[in-house]
Protein backbone atom coordinates (compact mmCIF):
# COMPACT_ATOMS: atom_id res chain seq x y z
CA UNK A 1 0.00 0.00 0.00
CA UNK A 2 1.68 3.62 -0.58
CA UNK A 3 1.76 5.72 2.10
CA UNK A 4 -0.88 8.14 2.78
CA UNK A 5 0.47 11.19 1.70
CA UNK A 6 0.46 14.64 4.87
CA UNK A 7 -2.17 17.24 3.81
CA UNK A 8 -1.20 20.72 3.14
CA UNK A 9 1.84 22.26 1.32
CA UNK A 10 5.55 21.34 3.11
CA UNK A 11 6.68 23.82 5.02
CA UNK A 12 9.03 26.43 3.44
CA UNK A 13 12.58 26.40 5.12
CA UNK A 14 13.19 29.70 3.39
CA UNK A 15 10.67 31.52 5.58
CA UNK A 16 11.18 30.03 8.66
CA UNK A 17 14.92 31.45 8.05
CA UNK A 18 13.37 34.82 7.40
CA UNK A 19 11.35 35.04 10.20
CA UNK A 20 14.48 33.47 12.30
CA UNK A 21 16.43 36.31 10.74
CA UNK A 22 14.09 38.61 11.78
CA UNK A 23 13.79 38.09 15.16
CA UNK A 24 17.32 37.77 15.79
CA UNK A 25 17.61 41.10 14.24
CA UNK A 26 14.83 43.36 16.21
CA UNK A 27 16.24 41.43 19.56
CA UNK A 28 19.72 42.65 19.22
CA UNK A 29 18.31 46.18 18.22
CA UNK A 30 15.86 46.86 20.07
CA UNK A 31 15.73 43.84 23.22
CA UNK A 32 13.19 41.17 24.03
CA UNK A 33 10.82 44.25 25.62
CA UNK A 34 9.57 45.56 22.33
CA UNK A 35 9.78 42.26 20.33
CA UNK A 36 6.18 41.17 19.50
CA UNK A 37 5.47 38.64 16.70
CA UNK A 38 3.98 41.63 14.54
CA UNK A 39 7.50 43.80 14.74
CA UNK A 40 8.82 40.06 13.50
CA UNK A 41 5.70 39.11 10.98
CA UNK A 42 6.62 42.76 9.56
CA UNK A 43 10.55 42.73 9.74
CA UNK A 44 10.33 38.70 7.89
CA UNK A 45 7.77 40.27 5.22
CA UNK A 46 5.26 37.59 6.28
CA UNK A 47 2.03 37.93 8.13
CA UNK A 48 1.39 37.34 11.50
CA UNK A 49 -0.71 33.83 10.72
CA UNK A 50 2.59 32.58 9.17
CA UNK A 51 4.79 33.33 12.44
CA UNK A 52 2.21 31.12 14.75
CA UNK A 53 1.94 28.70 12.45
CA UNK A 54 5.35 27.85 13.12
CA UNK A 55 5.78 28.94 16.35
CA UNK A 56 3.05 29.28 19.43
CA UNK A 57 4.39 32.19 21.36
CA UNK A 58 7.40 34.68 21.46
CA UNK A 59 9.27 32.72 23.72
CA UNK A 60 9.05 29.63 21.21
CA UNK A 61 10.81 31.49 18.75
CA UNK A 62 13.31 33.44 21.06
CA UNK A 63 14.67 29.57 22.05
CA UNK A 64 14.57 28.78 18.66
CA UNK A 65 16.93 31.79 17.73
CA UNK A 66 18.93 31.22 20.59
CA UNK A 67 19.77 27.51 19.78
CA UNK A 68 20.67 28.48 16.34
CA UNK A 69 22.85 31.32 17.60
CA UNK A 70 24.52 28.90 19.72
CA UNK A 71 25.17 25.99 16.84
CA UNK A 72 26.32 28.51 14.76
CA UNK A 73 28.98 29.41 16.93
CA UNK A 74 30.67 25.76 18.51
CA UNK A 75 28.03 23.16 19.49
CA UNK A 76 27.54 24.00 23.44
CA UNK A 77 28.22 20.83 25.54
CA UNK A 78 30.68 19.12 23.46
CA UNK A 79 33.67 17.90 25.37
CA UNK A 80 36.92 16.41 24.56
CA UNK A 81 37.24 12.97 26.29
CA UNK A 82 39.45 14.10 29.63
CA UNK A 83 41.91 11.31 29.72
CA UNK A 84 41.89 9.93 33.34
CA UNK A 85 42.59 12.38 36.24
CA UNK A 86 41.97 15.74 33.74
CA UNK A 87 38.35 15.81 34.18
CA UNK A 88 38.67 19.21 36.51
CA UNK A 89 41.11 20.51 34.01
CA UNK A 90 39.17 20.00 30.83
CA UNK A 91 35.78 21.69 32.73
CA UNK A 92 37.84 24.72 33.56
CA UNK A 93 39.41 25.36 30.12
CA UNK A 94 35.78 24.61 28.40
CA UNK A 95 34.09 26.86 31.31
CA UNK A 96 36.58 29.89 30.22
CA UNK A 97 35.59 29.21 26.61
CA UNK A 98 32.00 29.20 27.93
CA UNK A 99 32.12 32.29 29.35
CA UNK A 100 34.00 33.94 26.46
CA UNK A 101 30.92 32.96 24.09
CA UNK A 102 28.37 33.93 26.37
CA UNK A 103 29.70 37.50 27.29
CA UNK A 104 30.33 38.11 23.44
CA UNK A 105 27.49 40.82 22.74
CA UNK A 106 25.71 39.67 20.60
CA UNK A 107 25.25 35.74 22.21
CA UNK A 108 24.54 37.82 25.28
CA UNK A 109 21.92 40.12 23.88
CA UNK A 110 20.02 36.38 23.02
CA UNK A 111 20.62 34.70 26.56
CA UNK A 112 19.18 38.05 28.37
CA UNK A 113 16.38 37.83 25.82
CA UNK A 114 15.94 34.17 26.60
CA UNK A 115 16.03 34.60 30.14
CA UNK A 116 13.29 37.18 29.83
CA UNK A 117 11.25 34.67 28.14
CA UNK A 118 11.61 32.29 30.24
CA UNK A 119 10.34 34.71 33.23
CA UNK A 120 7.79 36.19 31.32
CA UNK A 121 5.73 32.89 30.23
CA UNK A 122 6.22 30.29 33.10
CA UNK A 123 4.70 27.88 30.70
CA UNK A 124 7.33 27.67 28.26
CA UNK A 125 9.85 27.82 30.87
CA UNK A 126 10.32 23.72 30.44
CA UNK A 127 10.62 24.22 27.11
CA UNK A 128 13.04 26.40 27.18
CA UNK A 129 14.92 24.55 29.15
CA UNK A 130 14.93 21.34 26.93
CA UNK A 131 15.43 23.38 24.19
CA UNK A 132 18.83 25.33 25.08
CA UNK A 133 19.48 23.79 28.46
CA UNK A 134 19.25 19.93 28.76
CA UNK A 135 21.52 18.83 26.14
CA UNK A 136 24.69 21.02 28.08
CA UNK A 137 23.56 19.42 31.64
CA UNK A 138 23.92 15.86 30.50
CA UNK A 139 27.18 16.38 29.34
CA UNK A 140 28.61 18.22 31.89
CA UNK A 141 27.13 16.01 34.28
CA UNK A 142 28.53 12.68 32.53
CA UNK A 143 32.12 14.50 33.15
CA UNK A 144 31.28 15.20 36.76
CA UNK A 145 30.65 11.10 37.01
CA UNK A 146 33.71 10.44 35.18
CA UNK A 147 35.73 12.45 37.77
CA UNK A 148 33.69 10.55 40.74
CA UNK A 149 34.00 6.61 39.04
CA UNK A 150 37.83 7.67 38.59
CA UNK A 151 38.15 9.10 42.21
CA UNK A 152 39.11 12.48 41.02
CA UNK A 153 35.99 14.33 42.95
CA UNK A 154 34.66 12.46 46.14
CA UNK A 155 31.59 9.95 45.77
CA UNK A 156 29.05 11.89 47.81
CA UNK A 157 29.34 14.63 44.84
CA UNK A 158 25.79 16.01 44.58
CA UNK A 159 26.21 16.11 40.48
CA UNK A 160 23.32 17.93 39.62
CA UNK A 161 23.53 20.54 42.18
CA UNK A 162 26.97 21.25 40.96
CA UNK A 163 26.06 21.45 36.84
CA UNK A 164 23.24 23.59 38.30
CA UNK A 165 26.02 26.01 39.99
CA UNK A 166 28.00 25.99 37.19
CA UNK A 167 25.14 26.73 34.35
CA UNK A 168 23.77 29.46 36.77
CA UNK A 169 27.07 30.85 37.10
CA UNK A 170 27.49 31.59 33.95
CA UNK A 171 24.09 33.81 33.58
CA UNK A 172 25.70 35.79 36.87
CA UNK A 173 28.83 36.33 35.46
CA UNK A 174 26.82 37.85 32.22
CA UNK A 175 23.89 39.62 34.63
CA UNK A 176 26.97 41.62 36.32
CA UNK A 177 27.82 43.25 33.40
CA UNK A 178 32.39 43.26 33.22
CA UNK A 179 32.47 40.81 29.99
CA UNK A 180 35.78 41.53 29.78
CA UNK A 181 36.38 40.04 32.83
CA UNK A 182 34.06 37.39 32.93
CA UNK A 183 36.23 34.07 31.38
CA UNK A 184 38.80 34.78 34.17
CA UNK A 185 36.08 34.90 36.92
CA UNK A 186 34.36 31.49 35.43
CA UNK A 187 37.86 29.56 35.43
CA UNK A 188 38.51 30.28 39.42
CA UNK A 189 34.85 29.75 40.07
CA UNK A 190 34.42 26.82 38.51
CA UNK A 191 38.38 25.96 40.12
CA UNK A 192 37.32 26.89 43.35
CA UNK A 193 34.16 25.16 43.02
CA UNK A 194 35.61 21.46 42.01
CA UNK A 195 38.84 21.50 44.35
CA UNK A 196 36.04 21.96 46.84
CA UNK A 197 34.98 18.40 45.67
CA UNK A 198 38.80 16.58 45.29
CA UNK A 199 38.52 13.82 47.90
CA UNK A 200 41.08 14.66 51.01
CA UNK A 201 44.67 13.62 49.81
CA UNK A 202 45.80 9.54 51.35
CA UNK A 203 47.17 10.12 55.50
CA UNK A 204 51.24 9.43 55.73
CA UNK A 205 52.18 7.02 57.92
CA UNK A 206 52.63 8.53 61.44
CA UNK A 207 56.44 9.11 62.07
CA UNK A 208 57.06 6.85 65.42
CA UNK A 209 57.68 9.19 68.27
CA UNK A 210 60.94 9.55 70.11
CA UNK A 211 64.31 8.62 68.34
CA UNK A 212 65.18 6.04 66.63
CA UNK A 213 64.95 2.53 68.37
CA UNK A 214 67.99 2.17 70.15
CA UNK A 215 69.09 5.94 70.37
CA UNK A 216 69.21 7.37 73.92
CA UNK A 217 66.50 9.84 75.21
């Protein structure tokens, strides 16, 4: 039997990139405040019908722009394999990096937006999460393991309350405003953070007291 074939004309890529486009433009200009999908219906040359087709809300399509802004730049979360004791290492060098991207102005006129979409529709908060969020938590949270099954952090390591500390960090460092300062600050945060979490160094053998056997008083 052939397959039943989906009702409708396919979607067109080449708008959604417009309206992308768009929206991406009028938040770096103007910030999330004044974005509305009409401002992005008339910056895409589209009507509004065609911007909730695609997407339900504002804060839909700021994730959406963020997660392309993001892929566009180097795929957040990805890791080199820490070979066995560097796991601290490699999260401090990729948490520099981290904050380097985010503090750049125009990824951080897109995670202020998304924030504010976030806190302005509690509903889409989850997704919002999922969208730009969940992917960079697993990861960093498989390192954090790797580092406790290896003995480099101590087993009682609460692992998601650190990748939580260390994801929220990085919206601080970009909420204080210094971007110039900001990959410097994540490295000994992050540093000071997982040394915290090193398990406590193997005791000496006690040194016998006295002299040695033998040697008077």
């Amino acid at each position: 039997m052939a397959p039943e074939r989906r009702r409708g004309r396919p979607r067109d890529t080449g708008t959604d990139e417009a309206i992308l486009d768009a929206a991406r433009d009028l938040l770096l200009r103007d910030g999330y405040a004044r974005l509305s999908m009409e401002r992005i219906a008339a910056e895409a040359g589209v009507g509004k019908p065609t911007v909730y087709r695609r997407w339900p809300s504002k804060a839909a399509l700021v994730a959406d722009v963020t997660r392309r802004a993001s892929l566009a730049v180097v795929p957040d979360g990805e890791f080199p394999s820490p070979a066995p004791g560097e796991v601290v290492r490699t999260l401090v060098a990729w948490f520099g990096a981290h904050a380097r991207t985010v503090t750049d102005p125009h990824n951080a006129a897109l995670v202020l937006a998304l924030t504010a979409a976030a806190a302005e529709s509690p509903q889409d908060a989850e997704s919002l999460y999922h969208a730009n969020t969940r992917h960079q938590h697993a990861v960093i949270a498989g390192l954090l393991r790797t580092g406790v099954e290896t003995g480099e952090l101590r087993p009682d390591t609460d692992v998601d309350a650190v990748v939580g500390a260390l994801i929220g960090s990085s919206l601080y460092l970009l909420l204080t405003g210094r971007p110039a300062e900001a990959p410097e600050r994540a490295e000994g945060l992050v540093r000071a953070l997982l040394d915290g979490l090193r398990p406590p160094p193997a005791s000496a053998p006690a040194a016998p007291r006295g002299g040695r056997s033998g040697s008077p008083g």
